[in-house]
Protein backbone atom coordinates (compact mmCIF):
# COMPACT_ATOMS: atom_id res chain seq x y z
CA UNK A 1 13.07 -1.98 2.84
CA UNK A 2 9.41 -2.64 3.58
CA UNK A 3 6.85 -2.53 0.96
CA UNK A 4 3.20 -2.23 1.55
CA UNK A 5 2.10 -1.77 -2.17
CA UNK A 6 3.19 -3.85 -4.80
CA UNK A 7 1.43 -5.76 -7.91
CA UNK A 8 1.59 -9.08 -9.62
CA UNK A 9 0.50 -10.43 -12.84
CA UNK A 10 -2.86 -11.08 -10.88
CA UNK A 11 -3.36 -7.71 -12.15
CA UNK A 12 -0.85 -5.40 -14.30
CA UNK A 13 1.79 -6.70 -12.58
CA UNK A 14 4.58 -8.08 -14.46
CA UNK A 15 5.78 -10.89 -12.63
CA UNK A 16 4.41 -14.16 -10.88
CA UNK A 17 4.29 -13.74 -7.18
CA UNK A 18 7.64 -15.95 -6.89
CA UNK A 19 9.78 -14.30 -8.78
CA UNK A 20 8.65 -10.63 -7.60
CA UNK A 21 9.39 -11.94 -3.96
CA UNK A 22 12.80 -13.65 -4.91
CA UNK A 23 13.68 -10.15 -6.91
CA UNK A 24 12.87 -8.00 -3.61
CA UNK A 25 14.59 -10.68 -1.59
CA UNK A 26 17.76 -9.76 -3.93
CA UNK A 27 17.07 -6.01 -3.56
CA UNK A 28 17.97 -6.41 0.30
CA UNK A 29 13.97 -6.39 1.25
CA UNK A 30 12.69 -7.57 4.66
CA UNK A 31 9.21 -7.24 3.72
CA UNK A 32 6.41 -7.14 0.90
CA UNK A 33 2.42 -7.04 0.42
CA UNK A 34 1.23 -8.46 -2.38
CA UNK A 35 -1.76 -5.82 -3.09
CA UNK A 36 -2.93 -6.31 -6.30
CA UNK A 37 -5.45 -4.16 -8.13
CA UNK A 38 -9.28 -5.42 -7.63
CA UNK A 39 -12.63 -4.29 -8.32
CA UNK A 40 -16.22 -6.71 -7.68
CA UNK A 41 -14.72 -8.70 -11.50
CA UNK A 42 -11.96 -10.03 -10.40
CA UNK A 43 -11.74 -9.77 -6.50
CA UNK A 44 -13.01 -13.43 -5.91
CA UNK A 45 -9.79 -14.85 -7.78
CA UNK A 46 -7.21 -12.45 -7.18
CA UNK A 47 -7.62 -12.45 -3.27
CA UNK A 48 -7.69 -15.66 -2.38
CA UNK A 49 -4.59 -16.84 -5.01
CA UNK A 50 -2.62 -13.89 -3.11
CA UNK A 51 -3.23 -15.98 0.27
CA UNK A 52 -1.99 -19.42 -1.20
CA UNK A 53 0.80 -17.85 -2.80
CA UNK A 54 1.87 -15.74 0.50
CA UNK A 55 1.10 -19.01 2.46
CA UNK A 56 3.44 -20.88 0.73
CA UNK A 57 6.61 -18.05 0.23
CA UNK A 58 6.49 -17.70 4.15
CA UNK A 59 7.20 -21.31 4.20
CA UNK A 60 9.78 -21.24 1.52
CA UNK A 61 11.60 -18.35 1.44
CA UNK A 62 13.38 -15.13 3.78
CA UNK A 63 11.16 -11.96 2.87
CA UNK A 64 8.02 -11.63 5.00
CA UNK A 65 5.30 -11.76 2.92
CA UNK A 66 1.27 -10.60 3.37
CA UNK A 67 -1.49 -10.87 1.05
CA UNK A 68 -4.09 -7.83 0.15
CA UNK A 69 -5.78 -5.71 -2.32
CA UNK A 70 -5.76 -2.39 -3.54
CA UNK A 71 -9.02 -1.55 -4.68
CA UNK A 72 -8.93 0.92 -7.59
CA UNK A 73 -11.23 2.74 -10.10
CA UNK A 74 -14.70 1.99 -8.33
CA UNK A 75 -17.11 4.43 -7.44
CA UNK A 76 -16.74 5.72 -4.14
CA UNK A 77 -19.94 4.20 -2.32
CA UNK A 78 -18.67 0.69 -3.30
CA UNK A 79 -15.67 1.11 -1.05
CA UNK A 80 -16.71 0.40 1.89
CA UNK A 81 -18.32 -2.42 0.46
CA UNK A 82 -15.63 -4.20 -1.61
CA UNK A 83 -13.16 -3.51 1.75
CA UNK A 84 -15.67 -5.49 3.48
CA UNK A 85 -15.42 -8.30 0.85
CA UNK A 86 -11.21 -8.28 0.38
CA UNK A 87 -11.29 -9.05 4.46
CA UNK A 88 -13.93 -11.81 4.17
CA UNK A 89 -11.29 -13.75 1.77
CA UNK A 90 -8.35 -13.11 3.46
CA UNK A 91 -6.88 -9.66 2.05
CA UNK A 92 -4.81 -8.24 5.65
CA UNK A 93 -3.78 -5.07 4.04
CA UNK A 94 -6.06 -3.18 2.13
CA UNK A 95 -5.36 -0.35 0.03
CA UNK A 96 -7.17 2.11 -2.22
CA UNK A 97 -5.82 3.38 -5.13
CA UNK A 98 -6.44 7.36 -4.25
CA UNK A 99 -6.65 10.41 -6.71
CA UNK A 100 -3.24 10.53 -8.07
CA UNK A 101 -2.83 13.37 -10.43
CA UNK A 102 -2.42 11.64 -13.79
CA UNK A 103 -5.28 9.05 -13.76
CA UNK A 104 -8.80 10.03 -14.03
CA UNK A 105 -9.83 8.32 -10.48
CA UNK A 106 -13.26 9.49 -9.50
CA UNK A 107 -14.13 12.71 -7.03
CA UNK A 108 -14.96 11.68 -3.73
CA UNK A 109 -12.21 8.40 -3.54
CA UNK A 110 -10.22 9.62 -0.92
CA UNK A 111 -12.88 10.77 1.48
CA UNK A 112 -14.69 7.67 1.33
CA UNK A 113 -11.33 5.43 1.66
CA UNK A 114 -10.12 7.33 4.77
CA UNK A 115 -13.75 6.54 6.07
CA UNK A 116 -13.43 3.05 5.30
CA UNK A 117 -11.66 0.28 7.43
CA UNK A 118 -8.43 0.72 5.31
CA UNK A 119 -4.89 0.33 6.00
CA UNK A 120 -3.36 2.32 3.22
CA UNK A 121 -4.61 5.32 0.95
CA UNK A 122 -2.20 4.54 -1.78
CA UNK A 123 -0.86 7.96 -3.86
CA UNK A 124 -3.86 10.47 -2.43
CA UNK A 125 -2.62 13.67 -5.35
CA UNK A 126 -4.14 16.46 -4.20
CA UNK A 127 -5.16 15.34 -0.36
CA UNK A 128 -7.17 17.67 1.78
CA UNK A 129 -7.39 18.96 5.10
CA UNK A 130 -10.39 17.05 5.53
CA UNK A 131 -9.02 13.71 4.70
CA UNK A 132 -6.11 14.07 6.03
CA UNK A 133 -7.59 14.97 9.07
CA UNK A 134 -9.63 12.24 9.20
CA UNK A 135 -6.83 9.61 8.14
CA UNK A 136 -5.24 10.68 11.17
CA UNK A 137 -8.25 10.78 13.23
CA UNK A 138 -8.93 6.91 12.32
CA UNK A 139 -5.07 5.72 12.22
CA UNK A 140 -5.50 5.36 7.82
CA UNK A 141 -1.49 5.43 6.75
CA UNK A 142 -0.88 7.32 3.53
CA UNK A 143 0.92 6.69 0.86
CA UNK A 144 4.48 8.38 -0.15
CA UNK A 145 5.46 6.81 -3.34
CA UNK A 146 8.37 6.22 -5.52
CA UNK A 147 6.45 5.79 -8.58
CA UNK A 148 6.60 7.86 -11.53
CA UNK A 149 3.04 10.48 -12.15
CA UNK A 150 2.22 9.16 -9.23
CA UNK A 151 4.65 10.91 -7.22
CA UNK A 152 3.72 14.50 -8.17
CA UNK A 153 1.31 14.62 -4.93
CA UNK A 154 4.29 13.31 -2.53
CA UNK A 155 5.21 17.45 -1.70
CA UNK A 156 1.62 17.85 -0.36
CA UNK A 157 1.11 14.51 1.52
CA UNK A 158 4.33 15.35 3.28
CA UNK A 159 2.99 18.69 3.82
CA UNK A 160 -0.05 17.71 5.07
CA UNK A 161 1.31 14.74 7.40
CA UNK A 162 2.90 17.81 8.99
CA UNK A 163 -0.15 19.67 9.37
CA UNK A 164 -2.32 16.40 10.72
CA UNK A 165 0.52 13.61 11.25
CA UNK A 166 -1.45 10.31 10.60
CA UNK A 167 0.36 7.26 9.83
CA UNK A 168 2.70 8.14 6.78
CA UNK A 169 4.46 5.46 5.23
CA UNK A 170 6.48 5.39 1.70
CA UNK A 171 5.95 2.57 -1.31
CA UNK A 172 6.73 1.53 -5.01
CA UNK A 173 3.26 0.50 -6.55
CA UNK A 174 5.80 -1.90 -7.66
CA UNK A 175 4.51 -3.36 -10.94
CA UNK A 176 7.85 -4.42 -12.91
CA UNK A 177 11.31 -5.12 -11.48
CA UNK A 178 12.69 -2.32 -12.41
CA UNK A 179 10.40 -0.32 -9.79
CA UNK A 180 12.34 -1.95 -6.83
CA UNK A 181 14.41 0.21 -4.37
CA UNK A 182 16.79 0.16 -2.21
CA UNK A 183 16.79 1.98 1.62
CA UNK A 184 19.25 4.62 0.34
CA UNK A 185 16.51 5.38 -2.80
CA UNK A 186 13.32 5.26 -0.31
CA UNK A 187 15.50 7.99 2.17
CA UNK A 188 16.16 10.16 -0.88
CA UNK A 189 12.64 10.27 -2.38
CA UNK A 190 11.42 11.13 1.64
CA UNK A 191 13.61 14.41 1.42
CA UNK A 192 12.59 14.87 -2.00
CA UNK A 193 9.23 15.00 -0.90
CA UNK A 194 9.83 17.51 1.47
CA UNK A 195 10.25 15.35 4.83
CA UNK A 196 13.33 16.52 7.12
CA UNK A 197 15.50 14.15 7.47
CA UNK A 198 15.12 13.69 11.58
CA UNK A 199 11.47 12.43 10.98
CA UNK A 200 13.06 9.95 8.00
CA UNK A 201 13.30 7.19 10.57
CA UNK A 202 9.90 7.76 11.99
CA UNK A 203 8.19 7.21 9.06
CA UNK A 204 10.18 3.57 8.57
CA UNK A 205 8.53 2.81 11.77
CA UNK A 206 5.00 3.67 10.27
CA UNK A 207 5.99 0.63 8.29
CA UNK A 208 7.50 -1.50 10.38
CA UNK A 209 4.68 -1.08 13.16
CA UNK A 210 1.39 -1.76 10.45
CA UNK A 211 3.57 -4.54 8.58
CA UNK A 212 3.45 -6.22 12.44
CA UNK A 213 -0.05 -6.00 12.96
CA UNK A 214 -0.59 -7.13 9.98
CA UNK A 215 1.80 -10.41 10.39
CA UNK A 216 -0.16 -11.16 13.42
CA UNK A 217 -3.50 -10.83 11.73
CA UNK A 218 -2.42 -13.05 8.83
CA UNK A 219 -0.28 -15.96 11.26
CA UNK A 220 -4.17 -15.95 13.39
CA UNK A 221 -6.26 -15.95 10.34
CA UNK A 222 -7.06 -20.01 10.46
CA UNK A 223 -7.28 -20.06 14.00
């Protein structure tokens, strides 16, 4: 299992980065991105403690581990803007908390984070031609996702990744232990969602293939 969205007590997290790593590393995970929520209050603390804390757990431990951000609530012309910022301090994956269904995100999110030099648009809801469309055009992955309210959209992102086929990858927005999965659990919620099960395996790769990018970027980031 790799998983590109997760959260910390950095933000509503429940755990310290340690022991969510050591829990996943239990769970059978290969891989995790620390993305906690950030807006311009807290971005300057939350970014940079992600990179000493992923530093140090590559040193120390099994699970691959990458720090980022998922910038969330903010109005949509200070995305580009605060994606900008979350690079300049060391964020490699960075993620924007799309319209999901059952939080009142602002109109206009999702169009201006496929526009923006994003890796993930994190549980889009209701996603349009449009920016789908243009998520595929620029190589943005969205977000499947196991998480409860938030999942309600997963039928039409699958729907439209068949329409447009940009990256399409599937995550927790893993804030307590008990939002963990296992490989059998991420294949299920895929079919759930509407995905056959001969392009199951292709989306894994989605992951696998931005997770090594983004080990690269973060192994050259001193050099």
């Amino acid at each position: 299992m790799i998983d590109l969205h997760t959260h910390t007590l950095f933000s509503d997290g429940e755990l310290l980065p340690s022991e969510l790593v050591r829990r996943a590393e239990v769970k059978g995970y290969s891989a995790l991105a620390l993305t906690d929520h950030v807006d311009f209050s807290n971005i300057n603390q939350v970014v940079p403690s992600l990179v000493a804390a992923s530093r140090r757990l590559n040193q120390t431990g099994r699970l691959t581990v990458i720090p980022g951000a998922e910038i969330t609530h903010v109005s949509p012309e200070d995305i580009p803007v605060l994606v900008k910022l979350a690079k300049e301090l060391g964020a490699v994956l960075v993620v924007v908390h799309g319209e999901t269904l059952v939080e009142p995100v602002r109109p206009g999110t999702n169009l201006a984070a496929v526009r923006s030099k994003i890796d993930v648009l994190a549980h889009p809801g209701l996603l349009s031609e449009e920016e789908a469309r243009i998520a595929a055009e620029r190589g943005v992955a969205v977000e499947l996702t196991s998480r409860h309210g938030h999942s309600l959209g997963n039928g039409l992102t699958a729907l439209r990744w068949y329409q447009f086929h940009f990256p399409l990858v599937l995550n927790t927005d893993t804030h307590g232990p008990e939002d963990l999965i296992d490989d059998d659990m991420a294949k299920k919620i895929m079919l759930g969602s509407g995905i056959r099960p001969d392009d199951v395996a292709e989306i894994m790769k989605n992951s696998h293939s931005l997770l090594e990018r983004k080990v690269l970027e973060f192994e050259h980031q001193d050099e």
